[in-house]
C-alpha atoms as a PDB file:
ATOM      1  CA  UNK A   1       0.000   0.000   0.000  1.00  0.00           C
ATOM      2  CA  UNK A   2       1.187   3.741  -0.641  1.00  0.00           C
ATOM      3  CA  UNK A   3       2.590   5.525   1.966  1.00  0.00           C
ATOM      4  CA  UNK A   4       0.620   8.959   3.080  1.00  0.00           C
ATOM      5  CA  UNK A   5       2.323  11.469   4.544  1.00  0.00           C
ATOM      6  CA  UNK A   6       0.620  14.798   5.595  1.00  0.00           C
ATOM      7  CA  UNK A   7      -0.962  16.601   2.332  1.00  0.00           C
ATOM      8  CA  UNK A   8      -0.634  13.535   0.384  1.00  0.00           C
ATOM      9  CA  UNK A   9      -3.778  12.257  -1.929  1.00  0.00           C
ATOM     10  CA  UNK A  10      -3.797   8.554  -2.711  1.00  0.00           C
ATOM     11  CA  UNK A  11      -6.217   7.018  -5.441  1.00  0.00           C
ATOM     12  CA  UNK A  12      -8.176   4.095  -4.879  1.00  0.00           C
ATOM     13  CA  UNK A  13      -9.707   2.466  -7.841  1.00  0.00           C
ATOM     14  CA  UNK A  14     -12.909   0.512  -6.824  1.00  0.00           C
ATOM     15  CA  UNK A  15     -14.225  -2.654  -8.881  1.00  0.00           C
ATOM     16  CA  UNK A  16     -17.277  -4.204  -9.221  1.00  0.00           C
ATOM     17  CA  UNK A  17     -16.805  -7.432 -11.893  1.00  0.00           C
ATOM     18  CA  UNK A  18     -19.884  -8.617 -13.771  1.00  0.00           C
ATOM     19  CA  UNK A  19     -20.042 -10.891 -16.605  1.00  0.00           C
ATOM     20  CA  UNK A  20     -22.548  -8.309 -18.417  1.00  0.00           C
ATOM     21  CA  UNK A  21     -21.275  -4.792 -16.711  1.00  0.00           C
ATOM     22  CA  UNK A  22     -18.622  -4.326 -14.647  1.00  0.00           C
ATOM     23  CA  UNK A  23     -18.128  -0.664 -12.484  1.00  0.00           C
ATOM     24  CA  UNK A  24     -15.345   0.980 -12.300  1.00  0.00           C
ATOM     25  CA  UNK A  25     -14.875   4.205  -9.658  1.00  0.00           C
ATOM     26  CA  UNK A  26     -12.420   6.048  -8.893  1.00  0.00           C
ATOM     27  CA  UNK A  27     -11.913   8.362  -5.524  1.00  0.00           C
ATOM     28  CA  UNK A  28      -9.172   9.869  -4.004  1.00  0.00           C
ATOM     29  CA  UNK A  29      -8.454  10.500  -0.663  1.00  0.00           C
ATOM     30  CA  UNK A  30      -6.474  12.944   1.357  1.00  0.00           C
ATOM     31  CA  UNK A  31      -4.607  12.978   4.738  1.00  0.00           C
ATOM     32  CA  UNK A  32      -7.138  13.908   7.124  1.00  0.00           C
ATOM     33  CA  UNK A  33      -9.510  11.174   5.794  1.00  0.00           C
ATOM     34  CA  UNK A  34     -11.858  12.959   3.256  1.00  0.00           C
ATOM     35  CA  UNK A  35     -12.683  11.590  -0.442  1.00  0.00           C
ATOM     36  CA  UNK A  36     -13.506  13.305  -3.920  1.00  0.00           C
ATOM     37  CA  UNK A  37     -15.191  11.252  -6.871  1.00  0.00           C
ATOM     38  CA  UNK A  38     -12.878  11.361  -9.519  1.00  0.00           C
ATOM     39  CA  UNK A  39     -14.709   9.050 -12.282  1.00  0.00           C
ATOM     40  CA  UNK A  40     -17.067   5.967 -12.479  1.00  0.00           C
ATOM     41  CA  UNK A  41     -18.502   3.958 -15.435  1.00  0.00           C
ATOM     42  CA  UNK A  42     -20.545   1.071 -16.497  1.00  0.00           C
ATOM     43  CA  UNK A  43     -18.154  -1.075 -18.745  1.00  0.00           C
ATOM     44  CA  UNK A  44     -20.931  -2.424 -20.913  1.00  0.00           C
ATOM     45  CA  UNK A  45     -19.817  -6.453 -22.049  1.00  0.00           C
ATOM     46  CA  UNK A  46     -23.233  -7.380 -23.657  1.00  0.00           C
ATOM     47  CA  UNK A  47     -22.293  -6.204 -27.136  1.00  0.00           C
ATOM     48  CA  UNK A  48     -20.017  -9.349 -26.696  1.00  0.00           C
ATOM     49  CA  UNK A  49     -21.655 -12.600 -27.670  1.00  0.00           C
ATOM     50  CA  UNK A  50     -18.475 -14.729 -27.089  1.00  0.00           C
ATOM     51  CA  UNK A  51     -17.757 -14.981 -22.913  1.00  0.00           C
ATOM     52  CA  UNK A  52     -14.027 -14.440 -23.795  1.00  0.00           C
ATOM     53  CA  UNK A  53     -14.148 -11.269 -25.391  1.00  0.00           C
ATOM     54  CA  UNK A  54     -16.132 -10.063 -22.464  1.00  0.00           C
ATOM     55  CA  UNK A  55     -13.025 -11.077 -20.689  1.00  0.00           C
ATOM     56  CA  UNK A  56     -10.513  -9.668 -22.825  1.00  0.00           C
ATOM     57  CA  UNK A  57     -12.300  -6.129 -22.858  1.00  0.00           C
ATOM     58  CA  UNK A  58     -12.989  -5.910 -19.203  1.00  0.00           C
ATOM     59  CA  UNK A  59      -8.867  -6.558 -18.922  1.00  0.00           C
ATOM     60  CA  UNK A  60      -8.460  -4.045 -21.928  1.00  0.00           C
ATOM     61  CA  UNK A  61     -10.621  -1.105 -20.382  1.00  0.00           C
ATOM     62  CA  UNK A  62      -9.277  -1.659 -16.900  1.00  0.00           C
ATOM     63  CA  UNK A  63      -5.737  -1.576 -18.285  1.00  0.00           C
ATOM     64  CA  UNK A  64      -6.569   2.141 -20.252  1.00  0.00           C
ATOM     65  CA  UNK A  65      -8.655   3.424 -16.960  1.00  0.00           C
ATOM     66  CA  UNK A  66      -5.367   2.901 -14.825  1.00  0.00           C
ATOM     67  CA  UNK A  67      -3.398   4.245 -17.713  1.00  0.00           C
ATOM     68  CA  UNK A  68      -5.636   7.035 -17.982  1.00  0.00           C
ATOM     69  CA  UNK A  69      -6.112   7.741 -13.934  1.00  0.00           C
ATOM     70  CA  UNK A  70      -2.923   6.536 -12.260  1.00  0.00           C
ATOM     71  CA  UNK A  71      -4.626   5.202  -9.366  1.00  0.00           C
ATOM     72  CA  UNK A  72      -2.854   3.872  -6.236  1.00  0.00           C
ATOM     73  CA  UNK A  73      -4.543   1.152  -4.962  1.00  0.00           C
ATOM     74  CA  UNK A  74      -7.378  -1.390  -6.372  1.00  0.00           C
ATOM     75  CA  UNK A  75     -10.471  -2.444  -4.108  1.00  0.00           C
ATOM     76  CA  UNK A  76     -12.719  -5.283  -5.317  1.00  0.00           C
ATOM     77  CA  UNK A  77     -15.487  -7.264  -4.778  1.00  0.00           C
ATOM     78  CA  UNK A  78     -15.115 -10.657  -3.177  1.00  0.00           C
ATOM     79  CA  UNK A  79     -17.296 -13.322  -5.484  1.00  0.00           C
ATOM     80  CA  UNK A  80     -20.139 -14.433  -3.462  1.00  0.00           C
ATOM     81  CA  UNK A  81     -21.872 -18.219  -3.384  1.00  0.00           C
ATOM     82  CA  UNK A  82     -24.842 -17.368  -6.294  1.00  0.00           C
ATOM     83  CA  UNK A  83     -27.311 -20.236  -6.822  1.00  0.00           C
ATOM     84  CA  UNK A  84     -26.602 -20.291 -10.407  1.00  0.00           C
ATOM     85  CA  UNK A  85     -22.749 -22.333 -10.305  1.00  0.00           C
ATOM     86  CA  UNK A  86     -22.799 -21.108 -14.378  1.00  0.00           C
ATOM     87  CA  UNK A  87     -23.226 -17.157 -12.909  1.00  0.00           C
ATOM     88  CA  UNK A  88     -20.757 -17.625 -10.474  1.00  0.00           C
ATOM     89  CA  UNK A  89     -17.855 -19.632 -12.473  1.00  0.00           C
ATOM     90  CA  UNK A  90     -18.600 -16.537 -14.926  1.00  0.00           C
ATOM     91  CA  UNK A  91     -18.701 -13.793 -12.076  1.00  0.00           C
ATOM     92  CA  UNK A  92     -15.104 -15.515 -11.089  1.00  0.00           C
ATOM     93  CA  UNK A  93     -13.786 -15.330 -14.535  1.00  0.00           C
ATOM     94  CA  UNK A  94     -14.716 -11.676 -15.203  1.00  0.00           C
ATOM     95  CA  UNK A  95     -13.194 -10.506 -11.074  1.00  0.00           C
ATOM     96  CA  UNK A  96      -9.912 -12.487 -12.352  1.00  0.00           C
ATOM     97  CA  UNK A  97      -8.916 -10.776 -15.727  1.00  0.00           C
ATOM     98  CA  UNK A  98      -9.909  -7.475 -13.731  1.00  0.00           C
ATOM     99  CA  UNK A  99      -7.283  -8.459 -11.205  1.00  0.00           C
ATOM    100  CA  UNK A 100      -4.932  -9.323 -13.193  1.00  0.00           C
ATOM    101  CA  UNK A 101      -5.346  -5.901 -15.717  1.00  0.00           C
ATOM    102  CA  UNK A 102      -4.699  -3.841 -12.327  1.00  0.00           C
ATOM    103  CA  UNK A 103      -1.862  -6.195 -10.737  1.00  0.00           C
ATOM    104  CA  UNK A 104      -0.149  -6.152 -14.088  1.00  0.00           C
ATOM    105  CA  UNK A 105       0.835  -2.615 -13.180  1.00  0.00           C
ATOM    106  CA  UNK A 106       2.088  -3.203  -9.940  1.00  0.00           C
ATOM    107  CA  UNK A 107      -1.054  -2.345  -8.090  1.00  0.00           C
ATOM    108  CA  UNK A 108      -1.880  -3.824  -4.675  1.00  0.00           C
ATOM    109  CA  UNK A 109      -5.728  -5.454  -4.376  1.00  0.00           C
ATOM    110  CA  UNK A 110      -7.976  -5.149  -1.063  1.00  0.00           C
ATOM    111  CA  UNK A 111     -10.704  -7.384  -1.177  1.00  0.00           C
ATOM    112  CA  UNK A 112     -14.199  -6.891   0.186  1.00  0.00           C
ATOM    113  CA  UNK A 113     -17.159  -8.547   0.867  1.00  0.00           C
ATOM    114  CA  UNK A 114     -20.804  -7.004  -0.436  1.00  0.00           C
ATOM    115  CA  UNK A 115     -22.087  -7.400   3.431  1.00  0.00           C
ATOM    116  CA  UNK A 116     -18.848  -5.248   4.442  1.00  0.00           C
ATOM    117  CA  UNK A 117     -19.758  -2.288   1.056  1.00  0.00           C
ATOM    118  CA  UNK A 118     -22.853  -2.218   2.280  1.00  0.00           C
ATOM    119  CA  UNK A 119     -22.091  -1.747   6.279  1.00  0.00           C
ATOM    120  CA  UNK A 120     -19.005   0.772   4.698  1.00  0.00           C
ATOM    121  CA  UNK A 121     -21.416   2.951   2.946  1.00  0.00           C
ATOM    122  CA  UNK A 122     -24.975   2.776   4.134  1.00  0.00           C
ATOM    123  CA  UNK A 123     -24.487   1.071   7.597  1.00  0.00           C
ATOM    124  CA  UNK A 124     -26.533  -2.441   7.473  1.00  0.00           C
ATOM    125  CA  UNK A 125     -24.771  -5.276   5.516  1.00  0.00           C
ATOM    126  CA  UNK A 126     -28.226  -6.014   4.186  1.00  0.00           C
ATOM    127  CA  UNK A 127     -28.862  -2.803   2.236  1.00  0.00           C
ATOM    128  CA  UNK A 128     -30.476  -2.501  -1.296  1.00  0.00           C
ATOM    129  CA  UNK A 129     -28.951  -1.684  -4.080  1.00  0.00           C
ATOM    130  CA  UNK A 130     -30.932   1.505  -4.568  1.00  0.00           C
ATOM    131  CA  UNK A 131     -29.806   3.067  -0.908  1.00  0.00           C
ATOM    132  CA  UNK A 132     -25.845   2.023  -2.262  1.00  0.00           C
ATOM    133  CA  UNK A 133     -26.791   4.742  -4.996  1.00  0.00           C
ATOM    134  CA  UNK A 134     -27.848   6.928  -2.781  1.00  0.00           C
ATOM    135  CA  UNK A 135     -25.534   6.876   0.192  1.00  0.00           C
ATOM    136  CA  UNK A 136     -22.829   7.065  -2.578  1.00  0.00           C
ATOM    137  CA  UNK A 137     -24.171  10.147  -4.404  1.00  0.00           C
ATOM    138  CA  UNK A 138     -24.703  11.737  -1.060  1.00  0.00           C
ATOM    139  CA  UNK A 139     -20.575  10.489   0.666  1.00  0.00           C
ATOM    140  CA  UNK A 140     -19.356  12.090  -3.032  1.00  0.00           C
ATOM    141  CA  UNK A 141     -21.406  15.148  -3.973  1.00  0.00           C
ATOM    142  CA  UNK A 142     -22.914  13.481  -7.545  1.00  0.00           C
ATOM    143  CA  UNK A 143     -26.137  15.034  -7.867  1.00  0.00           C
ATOM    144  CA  UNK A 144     -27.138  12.663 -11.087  1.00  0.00           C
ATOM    145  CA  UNK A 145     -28.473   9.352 -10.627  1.00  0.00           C
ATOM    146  CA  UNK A 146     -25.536   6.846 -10.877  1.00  0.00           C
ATOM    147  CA  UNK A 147     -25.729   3.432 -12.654  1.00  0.00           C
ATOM    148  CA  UNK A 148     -26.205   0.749 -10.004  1.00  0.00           C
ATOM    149  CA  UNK A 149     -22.809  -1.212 -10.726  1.00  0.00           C
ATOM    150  CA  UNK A 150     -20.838   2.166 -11.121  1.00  0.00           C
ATOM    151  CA  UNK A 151     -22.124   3.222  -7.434  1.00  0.00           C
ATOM    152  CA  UNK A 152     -21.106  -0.526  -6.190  1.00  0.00           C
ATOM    153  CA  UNK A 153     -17.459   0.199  -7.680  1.00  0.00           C
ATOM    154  CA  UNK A 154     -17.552   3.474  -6.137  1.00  0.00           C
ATOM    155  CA  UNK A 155     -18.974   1.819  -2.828  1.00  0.00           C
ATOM    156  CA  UNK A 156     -16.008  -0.507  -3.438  1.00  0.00           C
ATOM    157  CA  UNK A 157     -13.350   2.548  -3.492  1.00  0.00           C
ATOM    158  CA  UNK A 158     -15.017   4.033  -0.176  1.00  0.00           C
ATOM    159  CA  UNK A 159     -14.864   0.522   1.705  1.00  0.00           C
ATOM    160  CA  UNK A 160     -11.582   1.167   0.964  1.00  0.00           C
ATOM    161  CA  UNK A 161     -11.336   4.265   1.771  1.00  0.00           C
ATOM    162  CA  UNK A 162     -12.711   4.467   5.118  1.00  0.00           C
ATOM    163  CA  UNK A 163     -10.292   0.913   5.747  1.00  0.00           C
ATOM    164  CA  UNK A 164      -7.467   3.166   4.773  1.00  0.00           C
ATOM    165  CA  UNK A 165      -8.465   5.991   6.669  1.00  0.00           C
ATOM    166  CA  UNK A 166      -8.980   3.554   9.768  1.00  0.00           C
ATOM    167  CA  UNK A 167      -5.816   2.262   9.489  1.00  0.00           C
ATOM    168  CA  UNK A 168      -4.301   5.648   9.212  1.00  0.00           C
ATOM    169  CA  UNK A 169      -5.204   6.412  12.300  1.00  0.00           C
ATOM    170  CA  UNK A 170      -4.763   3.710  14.468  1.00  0.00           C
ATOM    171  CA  UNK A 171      -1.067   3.687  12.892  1.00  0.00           C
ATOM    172  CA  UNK A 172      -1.227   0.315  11.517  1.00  0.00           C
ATOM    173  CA  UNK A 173      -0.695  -0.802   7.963  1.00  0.00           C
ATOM    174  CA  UNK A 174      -3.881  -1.486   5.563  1.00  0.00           C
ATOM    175  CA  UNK A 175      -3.497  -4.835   5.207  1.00  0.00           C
ATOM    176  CA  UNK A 176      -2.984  -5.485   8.959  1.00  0.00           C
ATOM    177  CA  UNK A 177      -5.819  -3.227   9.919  1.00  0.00           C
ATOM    178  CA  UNK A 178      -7.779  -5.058   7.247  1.00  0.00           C
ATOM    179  CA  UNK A 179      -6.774  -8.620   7.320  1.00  0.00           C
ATOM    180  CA  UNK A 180      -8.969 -11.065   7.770  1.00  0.00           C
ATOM    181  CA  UNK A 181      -8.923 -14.714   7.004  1.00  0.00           C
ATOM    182  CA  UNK A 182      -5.514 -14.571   5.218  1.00  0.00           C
ATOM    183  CA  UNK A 183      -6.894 -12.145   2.926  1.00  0.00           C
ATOM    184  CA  UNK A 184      -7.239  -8.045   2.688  1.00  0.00           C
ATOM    185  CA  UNK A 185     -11.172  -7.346   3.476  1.00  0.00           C
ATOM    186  CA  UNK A 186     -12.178  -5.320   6.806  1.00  0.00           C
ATOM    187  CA  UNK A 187     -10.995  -3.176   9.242  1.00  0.00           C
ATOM    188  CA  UNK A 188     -13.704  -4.434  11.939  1.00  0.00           C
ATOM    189  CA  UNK A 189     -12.161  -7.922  11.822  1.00  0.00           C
ATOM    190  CA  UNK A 190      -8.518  -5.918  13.599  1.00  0.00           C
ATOM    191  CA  UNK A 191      -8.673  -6.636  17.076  1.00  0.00           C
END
């Protein structure tokens, strides 16, 4: 993770992977703790009837939105147990060639769970998608309706954000503020 020192700005690129959309967001945030909303998009896959092309673009937009943005750090969604095995060998597939377009810069990956976003950003693990939106326009100042998966990336970067921000201050590293499990997910697992 980047070191911040005292009027330092780190970017945290947030990632939600889909097999039809994947959302990219982008936030920075400062010393004391406070994000900006840099960007956020919907990459649309659907015009792609063959599931590796889907792959191969989500890898190729990824790679020009970190070219393009120079972010920091990467935050993504852990995959989740979905009913459908198909949906969620698919969801896999589409969360690896996103990791792998970000860590083939060098960039270091947190991981998060939807239940922590959710508690992040609105407060209650089980929050709908449409108070994600909301919570997000309101923690970043976008008065336009976002796309739902754009808002989960940017929920994504703010999970992060807050981690970071956490850590910060209880002058601990990220990951060790954030580990959990073996892996990089949430700070209220640091005990």
């Amino acid at each position: 993770m980047a070191a911040m020192s005292a009027g330092s700005t780190i970017r945290i690129l947030g990632i939600d992977p889909g097999s039809q959309r994947t959302g990219v967001g982008i936030v920075d945030i400062d010393a004391a703790g406070c994000t900006t909303h840099v960007f956020h998009a919907a990459v649309n896959l659907l015009a792609n009837d063959d599931f590796p092309l889907r792959l191969k673009q989500i890898f190729e937009e990824l790679r020009d939105i970190v070219l393009a943005h120079r972010p920091h750090e990467v935050a993504i969604e852990r995959v989740f147990m979905a009913r459908n095995p198909d949906s969620a060998l698919k969801l896999g597939q589409a969360r690896g060639a996103a990791i792998c377009a970000v860590v083939a810069h060098g960039l270091p990956v947190a991981e998060y769970s939807a239940k922590e976003i959710k508690q992040s950003v609105v407060g209650g693990g089980g929050a709908e998608k449409r108070q994600v939106q909301h919570m997000v326009s309101m923690l970043l100042n976008i008065e336009r309706k976002l796309q739902a998966d754009a808002a989960d990336a940017l929920a994504v970067a703010l999970t992060h954000a807050h981690a970071r921000a956490s850590a910060q201050r209880l002058r601990v590293s990220t990951a060790l503020a954030t580990r959990t499990r073996g892996t990089t997910s949430s700070w209220r697992s640091f005990r």
